[in-house]
PDB file of N, CA and C in Angstrom:
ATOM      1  N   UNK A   1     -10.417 140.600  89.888  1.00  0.00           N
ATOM      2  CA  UNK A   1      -8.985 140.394  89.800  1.00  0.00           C
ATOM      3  C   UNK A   1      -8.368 141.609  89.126  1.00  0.00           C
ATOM      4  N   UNK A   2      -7.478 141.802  89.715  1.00  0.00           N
ATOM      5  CA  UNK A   2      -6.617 143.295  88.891  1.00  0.00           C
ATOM      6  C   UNK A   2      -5.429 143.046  87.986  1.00  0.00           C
ATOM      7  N   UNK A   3      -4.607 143.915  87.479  1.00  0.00           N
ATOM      8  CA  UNK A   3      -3.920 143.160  86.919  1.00  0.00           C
ATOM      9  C   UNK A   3      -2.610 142.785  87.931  1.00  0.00           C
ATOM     10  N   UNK A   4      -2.705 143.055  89.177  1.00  0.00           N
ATOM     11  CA  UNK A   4      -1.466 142.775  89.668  1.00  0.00           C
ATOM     12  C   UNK A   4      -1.751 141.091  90.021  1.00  0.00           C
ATOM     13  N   UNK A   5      -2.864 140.633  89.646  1.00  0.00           N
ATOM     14  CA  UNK A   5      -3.424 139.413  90.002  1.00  0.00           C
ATOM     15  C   UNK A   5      -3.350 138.397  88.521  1.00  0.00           C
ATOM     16  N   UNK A   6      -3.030 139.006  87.616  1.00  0.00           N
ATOM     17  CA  UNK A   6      -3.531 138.566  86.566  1.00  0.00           C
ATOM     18  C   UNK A   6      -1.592 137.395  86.228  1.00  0.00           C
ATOM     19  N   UNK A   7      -3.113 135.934  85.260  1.00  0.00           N
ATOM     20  CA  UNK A   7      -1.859 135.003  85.764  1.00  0.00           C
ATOM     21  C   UNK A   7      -1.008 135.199  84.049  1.00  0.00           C
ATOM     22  N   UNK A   8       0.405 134.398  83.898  1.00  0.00           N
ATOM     23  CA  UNK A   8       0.988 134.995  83.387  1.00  0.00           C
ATOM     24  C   UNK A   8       0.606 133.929  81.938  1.00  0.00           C
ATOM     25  N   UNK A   9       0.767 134.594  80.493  1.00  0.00           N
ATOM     26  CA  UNK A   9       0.177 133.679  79.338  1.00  0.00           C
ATOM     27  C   UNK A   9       1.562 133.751  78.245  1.00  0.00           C
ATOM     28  N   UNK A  10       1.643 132.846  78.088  1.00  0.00           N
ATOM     29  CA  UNK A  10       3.284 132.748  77.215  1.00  0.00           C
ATOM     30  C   UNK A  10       2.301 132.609  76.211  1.00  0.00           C
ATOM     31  N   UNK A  11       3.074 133.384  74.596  1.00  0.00           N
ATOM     32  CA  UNK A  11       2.632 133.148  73.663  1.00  0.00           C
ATOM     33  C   UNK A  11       3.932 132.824  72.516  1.00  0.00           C
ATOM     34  N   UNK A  12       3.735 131.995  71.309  1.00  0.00           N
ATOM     35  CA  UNK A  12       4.869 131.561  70.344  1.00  0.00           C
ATOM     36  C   UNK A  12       5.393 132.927  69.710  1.00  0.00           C
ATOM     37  N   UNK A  13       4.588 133.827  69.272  1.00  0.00           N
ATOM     38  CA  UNK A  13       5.020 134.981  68.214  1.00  0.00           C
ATOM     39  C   UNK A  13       5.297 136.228  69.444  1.00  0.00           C
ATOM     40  N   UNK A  14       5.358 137.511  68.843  1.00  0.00           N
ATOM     41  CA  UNK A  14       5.699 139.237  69.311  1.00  0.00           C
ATOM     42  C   UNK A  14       4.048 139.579  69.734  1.00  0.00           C
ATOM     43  N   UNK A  15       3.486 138.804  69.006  1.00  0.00           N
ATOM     44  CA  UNK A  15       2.001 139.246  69.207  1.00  0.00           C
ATOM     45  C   UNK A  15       1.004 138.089  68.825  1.00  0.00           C
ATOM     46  N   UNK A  16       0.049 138.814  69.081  1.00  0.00           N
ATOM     47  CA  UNK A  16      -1.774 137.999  69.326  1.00  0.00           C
ATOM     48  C   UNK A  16      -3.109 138.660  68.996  1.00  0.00           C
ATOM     49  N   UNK A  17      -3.970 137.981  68.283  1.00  0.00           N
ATOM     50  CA  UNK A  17      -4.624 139.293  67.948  1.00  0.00           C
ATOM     51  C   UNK A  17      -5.721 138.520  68.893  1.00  0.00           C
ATOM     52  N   UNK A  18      -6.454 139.395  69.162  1.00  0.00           N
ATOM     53  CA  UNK A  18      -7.821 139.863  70.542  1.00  0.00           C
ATOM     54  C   UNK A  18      -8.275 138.215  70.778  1.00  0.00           C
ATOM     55  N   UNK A  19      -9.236 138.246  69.796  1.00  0.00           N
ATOM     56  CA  UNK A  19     -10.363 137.131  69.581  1.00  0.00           C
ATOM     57  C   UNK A  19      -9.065 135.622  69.979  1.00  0.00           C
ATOM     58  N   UNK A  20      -8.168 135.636  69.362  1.00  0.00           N
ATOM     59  CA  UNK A  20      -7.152 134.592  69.474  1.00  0.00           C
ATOM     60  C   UNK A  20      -7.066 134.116  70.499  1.00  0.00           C
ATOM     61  N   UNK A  21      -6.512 135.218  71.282  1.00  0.00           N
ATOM     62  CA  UNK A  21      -6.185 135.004  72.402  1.00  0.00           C
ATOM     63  C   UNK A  21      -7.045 134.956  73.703  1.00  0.00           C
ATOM     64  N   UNK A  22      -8.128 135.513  73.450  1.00  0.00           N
ATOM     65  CA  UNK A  22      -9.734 135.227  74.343  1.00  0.00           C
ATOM     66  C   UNK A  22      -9.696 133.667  74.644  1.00  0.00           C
ATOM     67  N   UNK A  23      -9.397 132.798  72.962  1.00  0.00           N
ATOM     68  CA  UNK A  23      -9.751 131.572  72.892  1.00  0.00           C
ATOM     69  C   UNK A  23      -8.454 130.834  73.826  1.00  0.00           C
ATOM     70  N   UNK A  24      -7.309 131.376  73.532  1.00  0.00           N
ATOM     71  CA  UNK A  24      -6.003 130.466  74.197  1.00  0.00           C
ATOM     72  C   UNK A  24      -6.084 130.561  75.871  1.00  0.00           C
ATOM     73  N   UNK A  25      -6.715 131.733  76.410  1.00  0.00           N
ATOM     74  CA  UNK A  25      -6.939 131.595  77.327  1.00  0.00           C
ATOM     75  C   UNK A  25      -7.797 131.389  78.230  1.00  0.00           C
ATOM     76  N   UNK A  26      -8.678 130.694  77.156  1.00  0.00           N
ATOM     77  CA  UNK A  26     -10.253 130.273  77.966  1.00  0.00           C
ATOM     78  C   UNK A  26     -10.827 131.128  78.970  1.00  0.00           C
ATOM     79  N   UNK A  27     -10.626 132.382  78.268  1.00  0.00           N
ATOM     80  CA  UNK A  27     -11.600 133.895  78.719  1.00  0.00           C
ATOM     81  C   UNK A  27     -12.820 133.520  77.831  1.00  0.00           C
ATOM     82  N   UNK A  28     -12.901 132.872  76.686  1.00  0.00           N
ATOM     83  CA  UNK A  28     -14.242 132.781  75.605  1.00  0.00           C
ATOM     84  C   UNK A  28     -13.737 131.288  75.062  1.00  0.00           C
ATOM     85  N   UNK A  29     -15.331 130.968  74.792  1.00  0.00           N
ATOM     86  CA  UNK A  29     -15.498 129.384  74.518  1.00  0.00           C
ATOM     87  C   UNK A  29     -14.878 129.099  73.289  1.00  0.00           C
ATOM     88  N   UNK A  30     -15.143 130.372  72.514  1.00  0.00           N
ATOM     89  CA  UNK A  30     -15.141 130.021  71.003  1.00  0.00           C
ATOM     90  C   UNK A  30     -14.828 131.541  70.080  1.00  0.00           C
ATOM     91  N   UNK A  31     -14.613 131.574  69.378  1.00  0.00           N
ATOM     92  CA  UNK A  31     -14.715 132.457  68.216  1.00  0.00           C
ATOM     93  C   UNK A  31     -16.186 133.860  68.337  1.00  0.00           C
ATOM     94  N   UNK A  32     -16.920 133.243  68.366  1.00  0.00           N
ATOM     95  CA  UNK A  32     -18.648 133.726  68.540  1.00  0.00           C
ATOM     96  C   UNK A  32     -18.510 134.356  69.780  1.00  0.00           C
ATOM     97  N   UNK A  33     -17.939 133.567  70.854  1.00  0.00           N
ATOM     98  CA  UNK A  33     -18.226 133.944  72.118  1.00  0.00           C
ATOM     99  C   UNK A  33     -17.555 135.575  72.480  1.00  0.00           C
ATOM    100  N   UNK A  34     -15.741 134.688  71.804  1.00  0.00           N
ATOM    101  CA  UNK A  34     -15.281 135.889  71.817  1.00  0.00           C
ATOM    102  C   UNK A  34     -15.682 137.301  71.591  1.00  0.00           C
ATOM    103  N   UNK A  35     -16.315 137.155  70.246  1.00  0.00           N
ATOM    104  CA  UNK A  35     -16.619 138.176  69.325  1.00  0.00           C
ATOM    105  C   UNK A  35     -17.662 139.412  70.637  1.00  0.00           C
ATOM    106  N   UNK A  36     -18.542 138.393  70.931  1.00  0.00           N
ATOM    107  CA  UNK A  36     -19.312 138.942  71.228  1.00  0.00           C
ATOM    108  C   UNK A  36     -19.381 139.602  73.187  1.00  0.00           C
ATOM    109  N   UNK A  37     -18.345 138.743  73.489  1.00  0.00           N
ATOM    110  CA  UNK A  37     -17.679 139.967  74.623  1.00  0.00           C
ATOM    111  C   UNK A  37     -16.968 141.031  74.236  1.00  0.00           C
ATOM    112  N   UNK A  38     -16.022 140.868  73.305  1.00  0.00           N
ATOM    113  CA  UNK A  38     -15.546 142.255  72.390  1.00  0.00           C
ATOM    114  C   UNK A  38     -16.656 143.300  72.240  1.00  0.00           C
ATOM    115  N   UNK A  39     -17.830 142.495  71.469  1.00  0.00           N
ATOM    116  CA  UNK A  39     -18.494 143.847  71.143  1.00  0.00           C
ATOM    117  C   UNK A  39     -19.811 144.355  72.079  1.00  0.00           C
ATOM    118  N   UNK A  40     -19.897 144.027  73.166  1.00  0.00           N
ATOM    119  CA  UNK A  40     -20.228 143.934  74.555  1.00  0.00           C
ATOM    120  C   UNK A  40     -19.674 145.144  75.431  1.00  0.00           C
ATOM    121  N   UNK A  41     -18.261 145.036  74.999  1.00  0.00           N
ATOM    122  CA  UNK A  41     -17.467 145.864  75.720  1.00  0.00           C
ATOM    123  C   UNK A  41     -16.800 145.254  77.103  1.00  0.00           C
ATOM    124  N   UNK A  42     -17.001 144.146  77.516  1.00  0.00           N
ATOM    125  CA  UNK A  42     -16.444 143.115  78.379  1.00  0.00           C
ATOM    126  C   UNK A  42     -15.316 143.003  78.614  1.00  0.00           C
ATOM    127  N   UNK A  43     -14.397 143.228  77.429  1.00  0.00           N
ATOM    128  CA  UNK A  43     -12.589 143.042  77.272  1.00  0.00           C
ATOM    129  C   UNK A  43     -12.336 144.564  77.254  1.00  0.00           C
ATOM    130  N   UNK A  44     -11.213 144.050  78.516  1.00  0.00           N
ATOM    131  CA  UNK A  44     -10.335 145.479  77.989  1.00  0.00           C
ATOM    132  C   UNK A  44      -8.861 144.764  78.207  1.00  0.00           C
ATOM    133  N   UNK A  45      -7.863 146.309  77.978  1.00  0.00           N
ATOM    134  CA  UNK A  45      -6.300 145.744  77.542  1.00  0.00           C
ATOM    135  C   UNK A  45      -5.579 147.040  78.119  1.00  0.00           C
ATOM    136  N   UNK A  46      -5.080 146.458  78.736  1.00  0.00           N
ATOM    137  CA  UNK A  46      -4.425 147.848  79.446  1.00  0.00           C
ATOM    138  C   UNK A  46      -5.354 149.062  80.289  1.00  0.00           C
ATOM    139  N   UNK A  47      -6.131 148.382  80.864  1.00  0.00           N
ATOM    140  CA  UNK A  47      -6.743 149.398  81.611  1.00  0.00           C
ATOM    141  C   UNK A  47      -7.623 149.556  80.941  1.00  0.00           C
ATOM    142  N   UNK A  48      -8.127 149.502  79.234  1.00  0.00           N
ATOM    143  CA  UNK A  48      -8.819 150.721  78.501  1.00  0.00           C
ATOM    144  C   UNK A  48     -10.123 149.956  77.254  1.00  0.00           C
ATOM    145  N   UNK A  49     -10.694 149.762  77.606  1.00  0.00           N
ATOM    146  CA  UNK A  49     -11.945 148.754  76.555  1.00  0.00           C
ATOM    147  C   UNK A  49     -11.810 148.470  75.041  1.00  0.00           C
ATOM    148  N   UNK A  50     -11.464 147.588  74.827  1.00  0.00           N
ATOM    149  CA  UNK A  50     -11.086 147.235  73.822  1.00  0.00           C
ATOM    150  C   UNK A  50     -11.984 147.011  72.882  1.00  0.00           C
ATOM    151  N   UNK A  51     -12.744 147.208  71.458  1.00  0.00           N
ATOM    152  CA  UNK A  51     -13.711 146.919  70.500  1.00  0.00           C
ATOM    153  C   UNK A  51     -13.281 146.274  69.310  1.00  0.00           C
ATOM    154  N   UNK A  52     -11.673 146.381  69.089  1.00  0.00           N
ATOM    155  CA  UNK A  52     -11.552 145.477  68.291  1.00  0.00           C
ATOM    156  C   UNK A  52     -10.924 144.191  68.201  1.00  0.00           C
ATOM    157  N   UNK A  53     -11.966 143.343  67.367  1.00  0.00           N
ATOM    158  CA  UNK A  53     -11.299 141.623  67.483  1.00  0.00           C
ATOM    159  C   UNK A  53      -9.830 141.704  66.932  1.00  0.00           C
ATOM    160  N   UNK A  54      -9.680 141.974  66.144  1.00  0.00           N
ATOM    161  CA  UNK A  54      -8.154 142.137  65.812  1.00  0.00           C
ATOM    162  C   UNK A  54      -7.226 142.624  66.162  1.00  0.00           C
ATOM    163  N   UNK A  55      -7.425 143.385  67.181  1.00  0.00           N
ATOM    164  CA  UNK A  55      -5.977 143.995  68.129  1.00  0.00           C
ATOM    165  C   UNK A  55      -4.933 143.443  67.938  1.00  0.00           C
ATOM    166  N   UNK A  56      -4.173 143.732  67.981  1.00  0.00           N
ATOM    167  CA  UNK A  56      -2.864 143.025  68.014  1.00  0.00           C
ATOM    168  C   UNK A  56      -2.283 142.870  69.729  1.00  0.00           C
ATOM    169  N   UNK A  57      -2.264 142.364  70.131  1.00  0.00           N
ATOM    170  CA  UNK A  57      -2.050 142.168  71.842  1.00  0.00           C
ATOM    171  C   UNK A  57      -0.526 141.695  71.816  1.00  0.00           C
ATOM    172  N   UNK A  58       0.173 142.285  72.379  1.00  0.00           N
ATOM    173  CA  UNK A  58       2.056 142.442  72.444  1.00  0.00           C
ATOM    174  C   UNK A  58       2.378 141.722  74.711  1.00  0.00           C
ATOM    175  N   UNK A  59       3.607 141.551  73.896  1.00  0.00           N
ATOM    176  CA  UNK A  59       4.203 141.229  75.624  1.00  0.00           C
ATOM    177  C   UNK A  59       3.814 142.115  76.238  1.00  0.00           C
ATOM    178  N   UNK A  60       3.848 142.202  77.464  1.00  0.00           N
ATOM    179  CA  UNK A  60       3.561 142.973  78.700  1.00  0.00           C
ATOM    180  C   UNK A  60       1.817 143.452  78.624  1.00  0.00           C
ATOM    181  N   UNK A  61       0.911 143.080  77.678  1.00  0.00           N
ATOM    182  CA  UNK A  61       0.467 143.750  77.717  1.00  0.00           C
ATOM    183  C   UNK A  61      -1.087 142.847  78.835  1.00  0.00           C
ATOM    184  N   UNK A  62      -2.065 143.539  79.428  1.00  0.00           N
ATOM    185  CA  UNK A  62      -3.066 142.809  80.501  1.00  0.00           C
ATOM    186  C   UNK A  62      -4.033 142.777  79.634  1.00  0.00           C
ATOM    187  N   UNK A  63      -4.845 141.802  79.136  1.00  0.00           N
ATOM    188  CA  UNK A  63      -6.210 141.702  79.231  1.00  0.00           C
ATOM    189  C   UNK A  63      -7.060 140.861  80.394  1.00  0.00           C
ATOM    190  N   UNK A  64      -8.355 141.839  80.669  1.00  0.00           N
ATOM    191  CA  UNK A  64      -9.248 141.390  81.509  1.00  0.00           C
ATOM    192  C   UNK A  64     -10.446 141.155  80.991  1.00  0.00           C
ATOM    193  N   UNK A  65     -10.922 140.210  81.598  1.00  0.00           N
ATOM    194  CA  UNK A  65     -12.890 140.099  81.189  1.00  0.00           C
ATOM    195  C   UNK A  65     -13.355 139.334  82.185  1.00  0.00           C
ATOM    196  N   UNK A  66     -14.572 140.368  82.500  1.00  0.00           N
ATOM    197  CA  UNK A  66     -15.652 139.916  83.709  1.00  0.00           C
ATOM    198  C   UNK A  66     -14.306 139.037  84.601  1.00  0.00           C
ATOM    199  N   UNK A  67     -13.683 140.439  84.889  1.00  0.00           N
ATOM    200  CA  UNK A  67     -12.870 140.296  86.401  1.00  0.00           C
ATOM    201  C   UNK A  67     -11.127 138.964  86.119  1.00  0.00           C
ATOM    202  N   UNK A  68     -11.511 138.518  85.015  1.00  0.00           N
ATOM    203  CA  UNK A  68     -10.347 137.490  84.948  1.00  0.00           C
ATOM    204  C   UNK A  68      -9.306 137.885  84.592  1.00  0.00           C
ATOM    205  N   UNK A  69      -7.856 138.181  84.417  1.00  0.00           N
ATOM    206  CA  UNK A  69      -7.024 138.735  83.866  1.00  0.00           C
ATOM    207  C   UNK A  69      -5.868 137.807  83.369  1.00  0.00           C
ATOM    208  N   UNK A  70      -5.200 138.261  82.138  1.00  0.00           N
ATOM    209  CA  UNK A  70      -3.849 137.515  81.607  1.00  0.00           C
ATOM    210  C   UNK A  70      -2.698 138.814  81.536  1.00  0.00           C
ATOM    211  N   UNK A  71      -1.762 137.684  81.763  1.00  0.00           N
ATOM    212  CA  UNK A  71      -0.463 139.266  81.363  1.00  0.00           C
ATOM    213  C   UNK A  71       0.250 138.223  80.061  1.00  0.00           C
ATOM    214  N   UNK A  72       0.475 138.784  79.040  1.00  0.00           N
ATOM    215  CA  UNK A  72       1.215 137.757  78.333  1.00  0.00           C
ATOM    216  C   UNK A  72       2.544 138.095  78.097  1.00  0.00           C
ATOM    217  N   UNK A  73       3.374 136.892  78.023  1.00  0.00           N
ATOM    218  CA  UNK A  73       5.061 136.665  77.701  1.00  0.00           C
ATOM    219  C   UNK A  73       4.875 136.405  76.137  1.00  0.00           C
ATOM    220  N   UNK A  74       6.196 136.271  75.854  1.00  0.00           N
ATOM    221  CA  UNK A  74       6.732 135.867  74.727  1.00  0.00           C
ATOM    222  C   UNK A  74       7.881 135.221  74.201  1.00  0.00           C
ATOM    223  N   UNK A  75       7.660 134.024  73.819  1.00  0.00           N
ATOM    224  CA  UNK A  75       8.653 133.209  73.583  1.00  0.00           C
ATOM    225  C   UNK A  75       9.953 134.240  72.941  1.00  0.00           C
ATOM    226  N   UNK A  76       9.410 134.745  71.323  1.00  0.00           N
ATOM    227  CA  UNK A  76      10.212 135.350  70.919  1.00  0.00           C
ATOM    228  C   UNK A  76      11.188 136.417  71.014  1.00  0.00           C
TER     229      UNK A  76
END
């Protein structure tokens, strides 16, 4: 899936950090799981591989893993 495929993820705040949002969008089971596609190298964000759990992930921005993709909104 690319990101022109990728479905759309409303979130409450301006932002999201990595691992969080793995979990809200049932890209990762859990916390652990997350972690450990992060440090895998599995997630990326904008095109570009992401390593840290704490990212801060903003509107517009794509994450993908093993082919799945989100674009996220923002309430705020």
């Amino acid at each position: 899936m690319s990101a022109n495929e990728a479905f759309d993820l409303e979130i409450r705040d301006e932002s999201i950090r990595l691992g969080q949002l793995l979990k809200l969008a049932n890209l990762a089971e859990d916390g652990i799981h997350a972690k450990e596609l992060i440090s895998e190298g599995a997630v990326t964000v904008n095109g570009q591989v992401e390593t840290r759990r704490g990212a801060q992930i903003h509107q517009n921005d794509v994450v993908c893993v093993n082919g799945e993709c989100v674009k996220i909104s923002s309430r705020a």
